[in-house]
Protein backbone atom coordinates (compact mmCIF):
# COMPACT_ATOMS: atom_id res chain seq x y z
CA UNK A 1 -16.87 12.24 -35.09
CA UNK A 2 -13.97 10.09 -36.47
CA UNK A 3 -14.87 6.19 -37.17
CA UNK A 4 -12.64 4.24 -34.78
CA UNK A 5 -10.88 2.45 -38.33
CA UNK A 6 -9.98 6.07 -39.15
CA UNK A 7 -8.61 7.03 -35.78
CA UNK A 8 -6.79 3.67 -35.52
CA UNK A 9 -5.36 4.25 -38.96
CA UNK A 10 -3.98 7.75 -37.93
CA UNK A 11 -2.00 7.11 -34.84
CA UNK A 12 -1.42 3.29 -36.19
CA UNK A 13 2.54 3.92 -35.40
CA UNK A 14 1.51 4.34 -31.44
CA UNK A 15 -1.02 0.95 -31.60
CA UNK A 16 1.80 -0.90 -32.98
CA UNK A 17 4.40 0.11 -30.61
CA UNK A 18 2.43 -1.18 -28.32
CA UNK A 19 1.92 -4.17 -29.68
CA UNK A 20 5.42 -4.33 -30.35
CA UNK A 21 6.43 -3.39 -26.44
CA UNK A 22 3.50 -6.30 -25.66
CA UNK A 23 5.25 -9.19 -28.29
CA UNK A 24 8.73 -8.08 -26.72
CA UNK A 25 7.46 -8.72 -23.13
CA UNK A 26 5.58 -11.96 -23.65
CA UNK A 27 8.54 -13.63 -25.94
CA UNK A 28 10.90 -12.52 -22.82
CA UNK A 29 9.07 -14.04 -20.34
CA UNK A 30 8.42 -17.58 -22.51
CA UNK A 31 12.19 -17.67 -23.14
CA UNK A 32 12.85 -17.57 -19.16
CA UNK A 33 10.12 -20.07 -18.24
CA UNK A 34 11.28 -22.63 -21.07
CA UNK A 35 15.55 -21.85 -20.01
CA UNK A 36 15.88 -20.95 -16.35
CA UNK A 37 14.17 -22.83 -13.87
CA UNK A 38 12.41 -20.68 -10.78
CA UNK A 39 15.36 -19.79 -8.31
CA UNK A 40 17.82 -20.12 -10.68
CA UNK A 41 20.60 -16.64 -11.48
CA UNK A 42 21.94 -16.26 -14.41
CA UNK A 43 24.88 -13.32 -14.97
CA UNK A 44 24.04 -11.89 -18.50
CA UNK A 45 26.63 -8.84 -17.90
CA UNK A 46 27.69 -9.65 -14.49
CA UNK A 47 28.00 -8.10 -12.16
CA UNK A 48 25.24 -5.33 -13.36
CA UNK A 49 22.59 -7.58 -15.66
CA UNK A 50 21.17 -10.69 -14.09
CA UNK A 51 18.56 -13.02 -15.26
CA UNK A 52 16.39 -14.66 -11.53
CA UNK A 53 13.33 -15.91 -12.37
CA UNK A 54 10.79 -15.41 -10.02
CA UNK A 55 7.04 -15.98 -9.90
CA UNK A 56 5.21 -12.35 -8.89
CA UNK A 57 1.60 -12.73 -7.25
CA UNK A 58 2.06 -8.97 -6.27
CA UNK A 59 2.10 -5.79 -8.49
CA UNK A 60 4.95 -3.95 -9.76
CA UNK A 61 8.41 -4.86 -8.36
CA UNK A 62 6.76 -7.17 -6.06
CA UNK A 63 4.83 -4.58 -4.15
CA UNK A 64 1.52 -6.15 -1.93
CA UNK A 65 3.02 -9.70 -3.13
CA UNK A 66 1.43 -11.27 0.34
CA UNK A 67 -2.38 -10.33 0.96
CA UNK A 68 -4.02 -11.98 3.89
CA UNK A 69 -5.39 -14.77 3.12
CA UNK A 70 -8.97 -13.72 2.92
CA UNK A 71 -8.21 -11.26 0.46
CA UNK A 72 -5.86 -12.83 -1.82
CA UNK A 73 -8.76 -13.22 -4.47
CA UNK A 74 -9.99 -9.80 -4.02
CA UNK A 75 -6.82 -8.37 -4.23
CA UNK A 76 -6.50 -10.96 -7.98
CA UNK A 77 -9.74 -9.63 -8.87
CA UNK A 78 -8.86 -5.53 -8.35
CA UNK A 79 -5.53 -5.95 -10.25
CA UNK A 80 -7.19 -7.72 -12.97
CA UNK A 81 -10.17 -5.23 -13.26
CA UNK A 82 -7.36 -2.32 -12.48
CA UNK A 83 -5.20 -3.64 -15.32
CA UNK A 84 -8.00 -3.65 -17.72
CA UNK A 85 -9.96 -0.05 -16.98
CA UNK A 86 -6.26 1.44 -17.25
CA UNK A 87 -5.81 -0.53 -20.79
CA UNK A 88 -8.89 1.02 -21.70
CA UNK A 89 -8.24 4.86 -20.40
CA UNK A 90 -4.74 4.09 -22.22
CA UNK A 91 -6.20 2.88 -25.73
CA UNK A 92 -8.66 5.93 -25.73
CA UNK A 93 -5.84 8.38 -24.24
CA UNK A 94 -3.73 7.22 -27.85
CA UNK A 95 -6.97 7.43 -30.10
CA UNK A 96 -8.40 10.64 -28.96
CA UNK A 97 -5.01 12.77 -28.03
CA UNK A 98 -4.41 15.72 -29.89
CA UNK A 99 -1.35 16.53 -28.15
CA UNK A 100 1.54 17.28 -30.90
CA UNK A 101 4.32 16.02 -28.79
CA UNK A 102 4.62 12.59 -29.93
CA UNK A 103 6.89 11.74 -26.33
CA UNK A 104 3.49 11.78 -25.11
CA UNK A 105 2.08 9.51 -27.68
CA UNK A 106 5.04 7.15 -27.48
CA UNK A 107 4.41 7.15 -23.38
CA UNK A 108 1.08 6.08 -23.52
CA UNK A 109 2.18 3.23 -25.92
CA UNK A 110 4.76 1.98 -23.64
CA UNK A 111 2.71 2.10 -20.60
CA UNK A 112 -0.08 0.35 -22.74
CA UNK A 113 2.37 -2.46 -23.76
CA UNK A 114 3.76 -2.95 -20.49
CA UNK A 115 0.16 -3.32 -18.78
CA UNK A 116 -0.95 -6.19 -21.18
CA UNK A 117 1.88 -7.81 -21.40
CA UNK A 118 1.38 -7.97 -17.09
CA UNK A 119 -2.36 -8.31 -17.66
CA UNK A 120 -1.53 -11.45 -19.68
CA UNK A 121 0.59 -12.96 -17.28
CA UNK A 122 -1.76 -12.65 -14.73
CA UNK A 123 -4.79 -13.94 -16.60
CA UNK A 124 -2.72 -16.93 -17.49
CA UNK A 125 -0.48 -18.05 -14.62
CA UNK A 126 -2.34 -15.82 -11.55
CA UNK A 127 1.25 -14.28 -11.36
CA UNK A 128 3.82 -12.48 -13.42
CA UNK A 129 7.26 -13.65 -14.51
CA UNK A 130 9.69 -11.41 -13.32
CA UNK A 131 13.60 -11.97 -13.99
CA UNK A 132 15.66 -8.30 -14.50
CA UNK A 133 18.10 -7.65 -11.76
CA UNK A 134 20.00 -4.82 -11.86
CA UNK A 135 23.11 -3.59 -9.79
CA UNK A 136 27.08 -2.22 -9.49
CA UNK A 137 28.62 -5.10 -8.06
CA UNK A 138 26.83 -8.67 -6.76
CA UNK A 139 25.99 -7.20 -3.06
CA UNK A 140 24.94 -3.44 -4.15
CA UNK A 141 21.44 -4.59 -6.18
CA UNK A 142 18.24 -2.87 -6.79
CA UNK A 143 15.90 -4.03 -4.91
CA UNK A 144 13.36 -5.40 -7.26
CA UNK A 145 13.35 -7.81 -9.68
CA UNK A 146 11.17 -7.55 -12.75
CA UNK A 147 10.27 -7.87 -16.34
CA UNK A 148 10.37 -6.07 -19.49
CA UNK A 149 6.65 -4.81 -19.33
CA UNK A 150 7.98 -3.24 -15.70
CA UNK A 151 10.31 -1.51 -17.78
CA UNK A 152 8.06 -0.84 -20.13
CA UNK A 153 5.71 1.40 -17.72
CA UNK A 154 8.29 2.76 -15.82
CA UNK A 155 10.10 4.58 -18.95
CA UNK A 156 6.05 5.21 -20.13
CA UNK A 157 5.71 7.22 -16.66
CA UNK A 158 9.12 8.41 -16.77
CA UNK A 159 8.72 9.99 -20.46
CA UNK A 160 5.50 11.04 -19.50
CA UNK A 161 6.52 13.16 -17.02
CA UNK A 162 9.19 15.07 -19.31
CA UNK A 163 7.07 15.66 -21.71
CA UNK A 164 4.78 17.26 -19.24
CA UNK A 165 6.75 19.46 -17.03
CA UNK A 166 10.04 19.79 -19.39
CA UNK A 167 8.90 19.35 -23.19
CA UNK A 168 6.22 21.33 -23.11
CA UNK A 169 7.30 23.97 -20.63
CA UNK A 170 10.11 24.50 -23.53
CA UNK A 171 7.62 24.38 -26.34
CA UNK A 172 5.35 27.46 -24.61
CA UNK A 173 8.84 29.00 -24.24
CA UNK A 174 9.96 29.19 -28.17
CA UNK A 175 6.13 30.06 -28.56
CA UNK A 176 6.46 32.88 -26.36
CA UNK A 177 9.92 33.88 -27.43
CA UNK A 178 8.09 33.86 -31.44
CA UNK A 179 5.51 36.02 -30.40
CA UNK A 180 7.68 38.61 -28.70
């Protein structure tokens, strides 16, 4: 078996896009605490890109943002403890995978990033800093607003997902197509 130094050391590119992903998010969401109050829009490429800062207590795009009231630190705790067992599966998912499609690779590292760059918001402020609102005109939004570490897992999932059912469907093909 591999010493963790040597497995770190060979998929060091995926750790540190993570990290990078993880820097990106937490700068982001410093900037918009420090330069737009709570409440506040600001049109960055109006009307499609705007900047709301909002306090999340929920999970992603805002979901379960309003437990009742006797479970509000329950439902803290389990996202926390959530958060960090996925962190974990998602660290040992990069050091152990032998897959040869790095889209795989770079999917785990976003969805890593994103989580603790959320995970740190929450263990700091009990809430996460969301403040991306996307649209086609001022009335025709999506729904949510969020952050870059939303982003972050959602492209991780999204890229996941091809790589699954698409890139490696294609890959079995050309293998196939070789041996015939």
């Amino acid at each position: 078996m591999r010493s963790l130094a040597a497995v770190i050391k060979s998929k060091w590119i995926f750790f540190g896009l993570s990290v990078i992903y993880f820097v990106l998010d937490v700068v982001s969401k410093i900037l918009v605490v420090k330069y737009l109050p709570i409440g506040v829009t600001k049109a960055v490429l109006s009307p499609f890109l705007l900047f709301i800062h909002i306090k999340n207590p929920g999970i992603a795009y805002g979901m379960f943002k309003n437990p009742p009231a006797g479970l509000k630190t329950f439902f803290f705790v389990l996202i926390i403890l959530v958060m960090i067992a996925a962190s974990i599966f998602l660290v040992y998912l990069i050091a152990t995978s032998h897959v040869k499609l790095r889209a795989s690779l770079i999917s785990f590292s976003l969805i890593l990033g994103g989580a603790l760059g959320n995970l740190a918001d929450r263990i700091v402020d009990r809430e996460v800093t969301d403040f991306i609102s996307i649209g086609l005109t001022n009335t025709l939004r999506f729904n949510y607003i969020f952050n870059l570490a939303d982003m972050w897992i959602t492209f991780g999932f999204s890229l996941l997902i091809i790589a699954t059912f698409i890139l490696k469907e294609d890959a079995a093909t050309k293998e196939t197509q070789r041996v015939s």
